[in-house]
C-alpha atoms as a PDB file:
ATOM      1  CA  UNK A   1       2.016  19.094  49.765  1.00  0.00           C
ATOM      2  CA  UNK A   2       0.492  20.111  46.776  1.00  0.00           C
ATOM      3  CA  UNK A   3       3.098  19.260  44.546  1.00  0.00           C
ATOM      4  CA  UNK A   4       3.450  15.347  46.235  1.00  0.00           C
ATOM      5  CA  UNK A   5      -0.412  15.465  45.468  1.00  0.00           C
ATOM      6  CA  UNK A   6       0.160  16.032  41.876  1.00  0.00           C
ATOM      7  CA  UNK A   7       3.085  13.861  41.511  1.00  0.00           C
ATOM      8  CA  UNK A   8       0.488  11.191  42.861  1.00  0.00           C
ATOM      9  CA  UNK A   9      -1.559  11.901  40.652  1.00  0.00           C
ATOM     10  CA  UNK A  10       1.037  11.439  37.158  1.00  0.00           C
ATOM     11  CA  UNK A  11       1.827   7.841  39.176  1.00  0.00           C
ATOM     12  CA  UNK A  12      -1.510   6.895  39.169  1.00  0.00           C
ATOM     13  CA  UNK A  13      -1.756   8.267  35.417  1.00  0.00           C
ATOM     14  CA  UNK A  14       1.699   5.953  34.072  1.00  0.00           C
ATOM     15  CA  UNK A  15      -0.228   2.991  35.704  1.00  0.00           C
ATOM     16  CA  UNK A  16      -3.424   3.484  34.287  1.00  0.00           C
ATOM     17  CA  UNK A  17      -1.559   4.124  30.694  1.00  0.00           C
ATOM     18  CA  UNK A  18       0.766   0.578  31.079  1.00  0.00           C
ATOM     19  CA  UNK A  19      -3.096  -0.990  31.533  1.00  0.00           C
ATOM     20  CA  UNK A  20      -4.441   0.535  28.388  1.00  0.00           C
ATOM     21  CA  UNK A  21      -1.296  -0.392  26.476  1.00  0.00           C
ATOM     22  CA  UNK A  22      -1.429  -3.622  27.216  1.00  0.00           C
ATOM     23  CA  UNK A  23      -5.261  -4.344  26.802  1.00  0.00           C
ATOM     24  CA  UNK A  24      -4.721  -2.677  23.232  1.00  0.00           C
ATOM     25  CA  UNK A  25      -1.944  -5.279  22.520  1.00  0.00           C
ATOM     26  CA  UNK A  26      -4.088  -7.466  23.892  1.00  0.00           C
ATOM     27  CA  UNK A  27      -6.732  -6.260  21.037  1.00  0.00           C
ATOM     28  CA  UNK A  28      -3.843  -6.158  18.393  1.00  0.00           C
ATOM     29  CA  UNK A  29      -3.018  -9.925  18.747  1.00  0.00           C
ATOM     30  CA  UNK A  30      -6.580 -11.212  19.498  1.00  0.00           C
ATOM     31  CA  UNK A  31      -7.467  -9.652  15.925  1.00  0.00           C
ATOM     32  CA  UNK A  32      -4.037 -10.920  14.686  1.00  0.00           C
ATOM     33  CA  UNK A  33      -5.248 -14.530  15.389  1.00  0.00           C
ATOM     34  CA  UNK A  34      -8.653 -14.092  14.075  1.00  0.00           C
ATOM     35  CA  UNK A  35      -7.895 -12.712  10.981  1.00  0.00           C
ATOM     36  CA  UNK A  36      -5.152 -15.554  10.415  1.00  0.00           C
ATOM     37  CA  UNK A  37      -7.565 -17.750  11.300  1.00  0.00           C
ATOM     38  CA  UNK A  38      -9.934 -16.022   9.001  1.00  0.00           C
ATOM     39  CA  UNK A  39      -7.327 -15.977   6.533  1.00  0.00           C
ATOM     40  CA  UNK A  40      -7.057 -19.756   6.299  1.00  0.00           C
ATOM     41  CA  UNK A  41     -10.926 -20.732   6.661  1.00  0.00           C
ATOM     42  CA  UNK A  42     -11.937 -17.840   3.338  1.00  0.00           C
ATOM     43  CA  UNK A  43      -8.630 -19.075   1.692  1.00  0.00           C
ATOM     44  CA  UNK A  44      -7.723 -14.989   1.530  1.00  0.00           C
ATOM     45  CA  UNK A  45      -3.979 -15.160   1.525  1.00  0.00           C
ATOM     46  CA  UNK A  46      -4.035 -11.015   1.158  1.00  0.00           C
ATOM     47  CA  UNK A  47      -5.603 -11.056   4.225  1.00  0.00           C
ATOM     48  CA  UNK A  48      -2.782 -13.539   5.746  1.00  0.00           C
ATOM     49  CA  UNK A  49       0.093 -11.323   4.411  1.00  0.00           C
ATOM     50  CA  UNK A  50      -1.723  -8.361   6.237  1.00  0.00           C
ATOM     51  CA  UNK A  51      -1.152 -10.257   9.713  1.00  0.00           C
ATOM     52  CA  UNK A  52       2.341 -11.074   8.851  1.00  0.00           C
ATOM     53  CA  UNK A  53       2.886  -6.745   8.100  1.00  0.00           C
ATOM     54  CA  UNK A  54       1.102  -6.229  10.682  1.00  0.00           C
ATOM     55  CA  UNK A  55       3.266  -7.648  12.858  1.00  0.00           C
ATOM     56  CA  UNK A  56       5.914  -4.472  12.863  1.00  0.00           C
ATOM     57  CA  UNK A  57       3.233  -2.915  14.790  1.00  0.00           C
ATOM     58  CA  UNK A  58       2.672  -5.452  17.959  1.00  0.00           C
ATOM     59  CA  UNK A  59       6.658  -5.346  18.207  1.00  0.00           C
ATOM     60  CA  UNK A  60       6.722  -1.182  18.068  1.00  0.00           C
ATOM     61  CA  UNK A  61       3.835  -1.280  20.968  1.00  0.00           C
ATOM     62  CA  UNK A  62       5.706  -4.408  22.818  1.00  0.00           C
ATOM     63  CA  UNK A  63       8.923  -1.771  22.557  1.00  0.00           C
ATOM     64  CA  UNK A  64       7.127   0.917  23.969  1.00  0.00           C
ATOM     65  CA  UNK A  65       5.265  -0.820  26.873  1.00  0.00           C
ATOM     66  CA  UNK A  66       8.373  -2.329  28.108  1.00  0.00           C
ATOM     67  CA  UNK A  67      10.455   1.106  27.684  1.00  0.00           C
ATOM     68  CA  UNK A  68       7.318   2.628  29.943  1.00  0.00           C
ATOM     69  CA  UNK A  69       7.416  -0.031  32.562  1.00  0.00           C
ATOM     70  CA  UNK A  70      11.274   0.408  32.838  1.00  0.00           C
ATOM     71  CA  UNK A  71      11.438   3.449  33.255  1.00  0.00           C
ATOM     72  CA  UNK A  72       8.357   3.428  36.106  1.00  0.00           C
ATOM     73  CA  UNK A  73      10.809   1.081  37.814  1.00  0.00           C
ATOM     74  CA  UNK A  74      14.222   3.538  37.472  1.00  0.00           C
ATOM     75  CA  UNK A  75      12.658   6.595  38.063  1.00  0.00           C
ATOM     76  CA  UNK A  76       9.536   6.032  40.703  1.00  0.00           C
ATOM     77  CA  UNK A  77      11.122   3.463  42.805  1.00  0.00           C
ATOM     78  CA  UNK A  78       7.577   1.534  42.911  1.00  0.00           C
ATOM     79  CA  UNK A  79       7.122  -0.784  45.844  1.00  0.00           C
ATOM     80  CA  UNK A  80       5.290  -4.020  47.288  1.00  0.00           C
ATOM     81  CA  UNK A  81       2.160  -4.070  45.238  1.00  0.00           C
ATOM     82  CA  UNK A  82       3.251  -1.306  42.238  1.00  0.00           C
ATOM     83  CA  UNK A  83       6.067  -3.309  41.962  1.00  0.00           C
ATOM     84  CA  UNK A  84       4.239  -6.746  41.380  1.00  0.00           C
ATOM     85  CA  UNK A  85       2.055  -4.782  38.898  1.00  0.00           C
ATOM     86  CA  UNK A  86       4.805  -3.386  36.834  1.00  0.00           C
ATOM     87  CA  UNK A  87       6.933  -6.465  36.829  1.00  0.00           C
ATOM     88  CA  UNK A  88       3.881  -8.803  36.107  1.00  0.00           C
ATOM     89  CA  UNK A  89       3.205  -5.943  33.454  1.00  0.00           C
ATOM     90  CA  UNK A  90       6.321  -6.617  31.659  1.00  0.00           C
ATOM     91  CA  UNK A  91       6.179 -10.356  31.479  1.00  0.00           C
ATOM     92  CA  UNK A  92       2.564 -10.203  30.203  1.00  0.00           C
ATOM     93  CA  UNK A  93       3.791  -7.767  27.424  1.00  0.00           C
ATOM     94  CA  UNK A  94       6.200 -10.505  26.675  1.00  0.00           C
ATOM     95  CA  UNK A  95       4.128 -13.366  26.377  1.00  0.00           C
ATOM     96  CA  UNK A  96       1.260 -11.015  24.115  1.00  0.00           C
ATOM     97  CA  UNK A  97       4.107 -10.247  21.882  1.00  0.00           C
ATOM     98  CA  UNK A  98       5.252 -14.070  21.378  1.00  0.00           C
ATOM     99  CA  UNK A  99       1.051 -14.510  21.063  1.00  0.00           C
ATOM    100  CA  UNK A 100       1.608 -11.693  17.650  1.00  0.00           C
ATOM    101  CA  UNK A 101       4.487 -14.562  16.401  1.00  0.00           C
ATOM    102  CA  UNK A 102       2.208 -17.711  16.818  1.00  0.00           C
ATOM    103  CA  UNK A 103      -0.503 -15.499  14.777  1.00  0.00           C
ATOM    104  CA  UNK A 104       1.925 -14.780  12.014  1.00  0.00           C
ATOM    105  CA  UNK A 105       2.915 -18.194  12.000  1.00  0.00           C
ATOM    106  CA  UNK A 106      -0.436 -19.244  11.398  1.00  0.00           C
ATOM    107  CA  UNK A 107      -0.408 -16.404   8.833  1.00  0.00           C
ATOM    108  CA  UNK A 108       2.271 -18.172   7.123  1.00  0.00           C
ATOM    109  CA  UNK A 109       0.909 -21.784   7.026  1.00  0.00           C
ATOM    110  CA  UNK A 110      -2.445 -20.052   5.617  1.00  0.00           C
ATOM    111  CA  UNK A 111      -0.701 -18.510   2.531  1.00  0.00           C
ATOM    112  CA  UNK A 112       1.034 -22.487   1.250  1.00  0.00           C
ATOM    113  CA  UNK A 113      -2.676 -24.119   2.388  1.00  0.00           C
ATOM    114  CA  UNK A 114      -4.756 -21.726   0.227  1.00  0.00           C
ATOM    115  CA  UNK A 115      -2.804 -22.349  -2.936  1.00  0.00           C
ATOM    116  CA  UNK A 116      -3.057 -26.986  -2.189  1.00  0.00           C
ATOM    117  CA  UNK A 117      -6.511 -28.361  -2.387  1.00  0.00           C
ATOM    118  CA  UNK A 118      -8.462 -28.011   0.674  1.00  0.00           C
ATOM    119  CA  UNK A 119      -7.279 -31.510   2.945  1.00  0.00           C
ATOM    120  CA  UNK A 120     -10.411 -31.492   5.238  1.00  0.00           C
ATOM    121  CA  UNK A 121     -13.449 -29.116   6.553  1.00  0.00           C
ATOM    122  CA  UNK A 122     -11.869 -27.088   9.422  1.00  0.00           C
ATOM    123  CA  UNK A 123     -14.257 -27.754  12.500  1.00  0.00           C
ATOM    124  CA  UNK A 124     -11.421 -28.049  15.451  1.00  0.00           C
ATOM    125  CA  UNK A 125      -9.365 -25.186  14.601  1.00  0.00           C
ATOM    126  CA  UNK A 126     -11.847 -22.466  14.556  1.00  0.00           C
ATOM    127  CA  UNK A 127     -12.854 -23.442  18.106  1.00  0.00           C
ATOM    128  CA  UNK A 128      -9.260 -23.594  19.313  1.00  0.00           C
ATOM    129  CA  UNK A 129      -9.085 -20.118  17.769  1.00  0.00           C
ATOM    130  CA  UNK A 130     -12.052 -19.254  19.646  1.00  0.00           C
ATOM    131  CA  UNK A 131     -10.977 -20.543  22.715  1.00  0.00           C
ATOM    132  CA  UNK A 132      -7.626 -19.011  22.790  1.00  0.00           C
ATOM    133  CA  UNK A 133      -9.109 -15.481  21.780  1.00  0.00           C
ATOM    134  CA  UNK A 134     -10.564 -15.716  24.684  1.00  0.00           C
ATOM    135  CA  UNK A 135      -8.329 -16.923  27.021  1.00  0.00           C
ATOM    136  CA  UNK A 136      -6.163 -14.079  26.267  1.00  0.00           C
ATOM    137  CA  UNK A 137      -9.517 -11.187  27.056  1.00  0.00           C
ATOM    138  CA  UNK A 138     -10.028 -13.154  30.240  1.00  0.00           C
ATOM    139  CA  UNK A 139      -6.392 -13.098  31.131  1.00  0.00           C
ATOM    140  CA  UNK A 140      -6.152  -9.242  30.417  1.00  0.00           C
ATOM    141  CA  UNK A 141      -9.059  -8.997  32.291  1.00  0.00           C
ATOM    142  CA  UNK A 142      -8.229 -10.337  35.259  1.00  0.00           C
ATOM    143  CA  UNK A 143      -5.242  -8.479  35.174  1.00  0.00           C
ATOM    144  CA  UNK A 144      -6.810  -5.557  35.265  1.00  0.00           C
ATOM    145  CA  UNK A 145      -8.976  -6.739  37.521  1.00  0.00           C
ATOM    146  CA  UNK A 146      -7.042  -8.033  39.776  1.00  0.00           C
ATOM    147  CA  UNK A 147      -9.299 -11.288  39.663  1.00  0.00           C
ATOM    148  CA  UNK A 148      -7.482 -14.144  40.380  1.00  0.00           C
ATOM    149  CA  UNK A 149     -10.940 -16.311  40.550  1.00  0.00           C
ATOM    150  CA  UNK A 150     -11.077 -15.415  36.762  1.00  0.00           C
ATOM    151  CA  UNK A 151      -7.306 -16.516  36.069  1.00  0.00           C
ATOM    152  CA  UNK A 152      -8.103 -19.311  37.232  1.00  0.00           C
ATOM    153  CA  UNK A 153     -10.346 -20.080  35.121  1.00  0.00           C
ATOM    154  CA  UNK A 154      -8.675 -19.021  32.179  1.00  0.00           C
ATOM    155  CA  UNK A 155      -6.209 -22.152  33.155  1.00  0.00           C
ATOM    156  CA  UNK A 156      -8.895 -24.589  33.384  1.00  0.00           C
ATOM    157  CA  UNK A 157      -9.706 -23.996  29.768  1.00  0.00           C
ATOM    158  CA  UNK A 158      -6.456 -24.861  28.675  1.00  0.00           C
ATOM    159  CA  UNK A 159      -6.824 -28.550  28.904  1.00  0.00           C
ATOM    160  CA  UNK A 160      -9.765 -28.121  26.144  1.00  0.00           C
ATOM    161  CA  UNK A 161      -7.506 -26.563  23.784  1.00  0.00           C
ATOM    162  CA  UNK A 162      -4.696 -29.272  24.350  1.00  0.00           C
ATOM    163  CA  UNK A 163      -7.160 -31.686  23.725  1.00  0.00           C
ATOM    164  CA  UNK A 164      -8.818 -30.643  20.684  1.00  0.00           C
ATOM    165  CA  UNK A 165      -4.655 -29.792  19.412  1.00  0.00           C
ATOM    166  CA  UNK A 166      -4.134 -33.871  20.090  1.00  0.00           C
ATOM    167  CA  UNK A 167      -7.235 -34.634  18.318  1.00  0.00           C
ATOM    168  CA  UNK A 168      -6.463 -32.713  15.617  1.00  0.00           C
ATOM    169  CA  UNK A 169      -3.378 -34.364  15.464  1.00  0.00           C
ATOM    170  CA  UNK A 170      -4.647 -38.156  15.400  1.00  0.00           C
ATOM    171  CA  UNK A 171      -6.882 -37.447  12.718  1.00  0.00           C
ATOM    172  CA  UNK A 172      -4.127 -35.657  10.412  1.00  0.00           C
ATOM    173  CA  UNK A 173      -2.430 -38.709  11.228  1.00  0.00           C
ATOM    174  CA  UNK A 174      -4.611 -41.377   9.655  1.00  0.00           C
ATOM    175  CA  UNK A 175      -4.381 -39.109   6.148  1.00  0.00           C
ATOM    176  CA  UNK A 176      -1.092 -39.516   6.453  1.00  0.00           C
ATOM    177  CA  UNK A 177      -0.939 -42.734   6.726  1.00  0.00           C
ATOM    178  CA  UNK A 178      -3.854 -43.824   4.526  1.00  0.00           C
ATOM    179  CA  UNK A 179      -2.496 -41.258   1.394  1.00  0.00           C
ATOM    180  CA  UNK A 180       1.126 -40.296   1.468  1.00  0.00           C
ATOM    181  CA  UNK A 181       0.147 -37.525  -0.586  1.00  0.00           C
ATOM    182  CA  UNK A 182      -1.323 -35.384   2.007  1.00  0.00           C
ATOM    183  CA  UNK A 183       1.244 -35.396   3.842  1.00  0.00           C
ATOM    184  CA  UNK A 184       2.209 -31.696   3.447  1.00  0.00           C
ATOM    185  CA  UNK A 185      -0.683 -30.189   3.893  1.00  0.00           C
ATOM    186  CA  UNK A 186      -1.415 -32.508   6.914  1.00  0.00           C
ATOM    187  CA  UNK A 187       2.099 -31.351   8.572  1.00  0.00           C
ATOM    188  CA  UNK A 188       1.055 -27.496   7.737  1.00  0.00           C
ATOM    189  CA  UNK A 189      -2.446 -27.942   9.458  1.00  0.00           C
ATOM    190  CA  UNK A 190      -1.043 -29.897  12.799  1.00  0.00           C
ATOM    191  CA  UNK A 191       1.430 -26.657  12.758  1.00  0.00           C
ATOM    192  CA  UNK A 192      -1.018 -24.364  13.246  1.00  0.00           C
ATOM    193  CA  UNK A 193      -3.068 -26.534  15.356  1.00  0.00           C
ATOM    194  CA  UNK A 194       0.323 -25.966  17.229  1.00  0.00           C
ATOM    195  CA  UNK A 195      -0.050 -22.619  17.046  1.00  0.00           C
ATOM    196  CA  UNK A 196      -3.116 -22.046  18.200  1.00  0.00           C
ATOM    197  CA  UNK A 197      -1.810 -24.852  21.462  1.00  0.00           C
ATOM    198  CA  UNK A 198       1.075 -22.447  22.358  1.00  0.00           C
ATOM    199  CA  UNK A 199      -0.990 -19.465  22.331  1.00  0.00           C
ATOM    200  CA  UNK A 200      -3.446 -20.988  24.661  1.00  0.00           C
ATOM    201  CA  UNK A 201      -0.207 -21.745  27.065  1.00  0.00           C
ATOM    202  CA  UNK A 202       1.048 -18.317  26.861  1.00  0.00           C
ATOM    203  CA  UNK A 203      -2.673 -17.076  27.863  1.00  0.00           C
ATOM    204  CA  UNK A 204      -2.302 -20.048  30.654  1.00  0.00           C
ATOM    205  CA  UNK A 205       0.849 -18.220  31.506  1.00  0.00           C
ATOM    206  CA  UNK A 206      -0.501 -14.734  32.156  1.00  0.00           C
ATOM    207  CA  UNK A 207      -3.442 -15.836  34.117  1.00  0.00           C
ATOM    208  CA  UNK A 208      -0.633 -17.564  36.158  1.00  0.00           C
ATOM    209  CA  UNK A 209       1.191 -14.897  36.546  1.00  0.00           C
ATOM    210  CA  UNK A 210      -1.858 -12.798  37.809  1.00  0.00           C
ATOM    211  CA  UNK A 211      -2.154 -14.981  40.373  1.00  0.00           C
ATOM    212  CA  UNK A 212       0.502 -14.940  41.761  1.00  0.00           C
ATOM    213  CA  UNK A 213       0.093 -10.739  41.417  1.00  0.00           C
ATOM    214  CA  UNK A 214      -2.963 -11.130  43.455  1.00  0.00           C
ATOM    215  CA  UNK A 215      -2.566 -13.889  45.960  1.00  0.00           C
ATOM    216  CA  UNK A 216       1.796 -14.395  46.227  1.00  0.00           C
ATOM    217  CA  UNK A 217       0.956 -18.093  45.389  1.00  0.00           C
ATOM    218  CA  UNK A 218       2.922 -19.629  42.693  1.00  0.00           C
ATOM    219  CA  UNK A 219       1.122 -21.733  40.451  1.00  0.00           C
ATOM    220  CA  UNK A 220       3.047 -22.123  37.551  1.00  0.00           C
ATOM    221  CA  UNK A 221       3.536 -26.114  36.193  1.00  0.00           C
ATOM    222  CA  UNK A 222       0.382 -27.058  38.636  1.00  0.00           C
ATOM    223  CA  UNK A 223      -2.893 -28.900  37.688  1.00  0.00           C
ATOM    224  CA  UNK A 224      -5.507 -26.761  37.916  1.00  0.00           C
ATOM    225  CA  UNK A 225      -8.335 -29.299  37.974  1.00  0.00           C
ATOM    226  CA  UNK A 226      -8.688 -30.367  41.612  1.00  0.00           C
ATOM    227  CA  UNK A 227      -9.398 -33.432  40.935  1.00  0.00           C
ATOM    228  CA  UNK A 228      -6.431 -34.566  38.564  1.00  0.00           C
ATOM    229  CA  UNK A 229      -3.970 -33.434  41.850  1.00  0.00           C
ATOM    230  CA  UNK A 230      -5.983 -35.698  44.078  1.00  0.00           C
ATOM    231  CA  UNK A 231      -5.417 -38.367  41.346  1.00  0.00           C
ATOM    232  CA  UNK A 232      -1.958 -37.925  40.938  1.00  0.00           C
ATOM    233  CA  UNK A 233      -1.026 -37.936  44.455  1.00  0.00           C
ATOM    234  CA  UNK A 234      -2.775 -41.272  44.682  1.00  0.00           C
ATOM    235  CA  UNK A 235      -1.188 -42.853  41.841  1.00  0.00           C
ATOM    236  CA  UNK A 236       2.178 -41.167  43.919  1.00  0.00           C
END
């Protein structure tokens, strides 16, 4: 009895561990975008070839996490709700490592921007930064949690981000067309707006996916404004 007790007890322990992991991840990529971002608003290209390096650690953790999670699943046999938490586990470590790439992307665009002339005052992309930061805490959070009120709103901001991202976009846009010479650095800048659009989906994604944890419902590719569904099924 004693020693079923105690094995009990190491379960509980490898869960608990797979949550920490991933909420430091979680930490490594939210400062992975900020100092990107960071890197691009102080025009410190130093600091953006730090978040590219720094990338080798994000993967090594990602490694690791999904290595732990496997082997939870070989050797403890988890079922019903450990097994919706380890599986939902791995996909989240999935999507946070992807999250790492978008930052290094950004990263990259940062180092050929600081060395051009400065195209424009960056207002948007600091608060799709800001947004998608965190989306990502929230997401973890409710994870953790197990708060799928809180996932759900972490969807609802998502439209704000894909907003400000087309925005972004239509301004670039008249440069473009007005001056054909900013044309680089306007294609560099909508990239990371991209960026910073894709990380906000992959946030989207894990608060999804915690739903779904949570409640069994499947929410993926739905509206999560209530009443944008009512409008679509009336233009249906």
């Amino acid at each position: 009895m004693k020693e079923k007790a105690h094995t009990s007890v190491h379960y509980e322990r490898e869960l608990q561990e797979v949550k920490e992991n991933l909420l430091y991840l979680g930490a490594l990529v939210e400062k992975a975008i900020l100092d990107a971002m960071r890197s691009l608003l102080e025009r410190d290209s130093d600091l953006a070839n730090e978040v590219i390096s720094g990338d080798d650690k994000i993967d090594k953790l990602d490694g690791e996490i999904e290595e732990r999670c496997v082997r939870l699943l070989a050797l403890r046999q988890p079922a019903a709700r450990d097994l919706r938490f380890i599986t939902t586990a791995i996909k989240i470590n999935g999507h946070l490592e992807r999250i790492g790439d978008m930052a290094v992307n950004i990263a990259k665009r940062a180092v050929v921007l600081n060395e051009e002339p400065r195209l424009k005052p960056y207002i948007d992309l600091p608060r799709m930064a800001d947004i998608s930061r965190d989306m990502i805490r929230q997401s973890l959070d409710a994870f953790v949690k197990e708060d799928s009120d809180l996932a759900d709103k972490v969807r609802r901001e998502d439209e704000t981000v894909d907003n400000l991202n087309e925005q972004i976009f239509r301004e670039l846009l008249t440069f473009m067309i007005e001056d054909p010479r900013t044309i680089h650095r306007a294609l560099l800048i909508t990239q990371v707006s991209k960026n910073l659009e894709r990380i906000s989906d992959h946030a989207t994604s894990i608060a999804d996916m915690v739903i779904y944890m949570v409640t069994g419902k499947n929410v993926r590719h739905r509206n999560p404004d209530p009443d944008k569904q009512e409008e679509f099924k009336a233009e249906s």
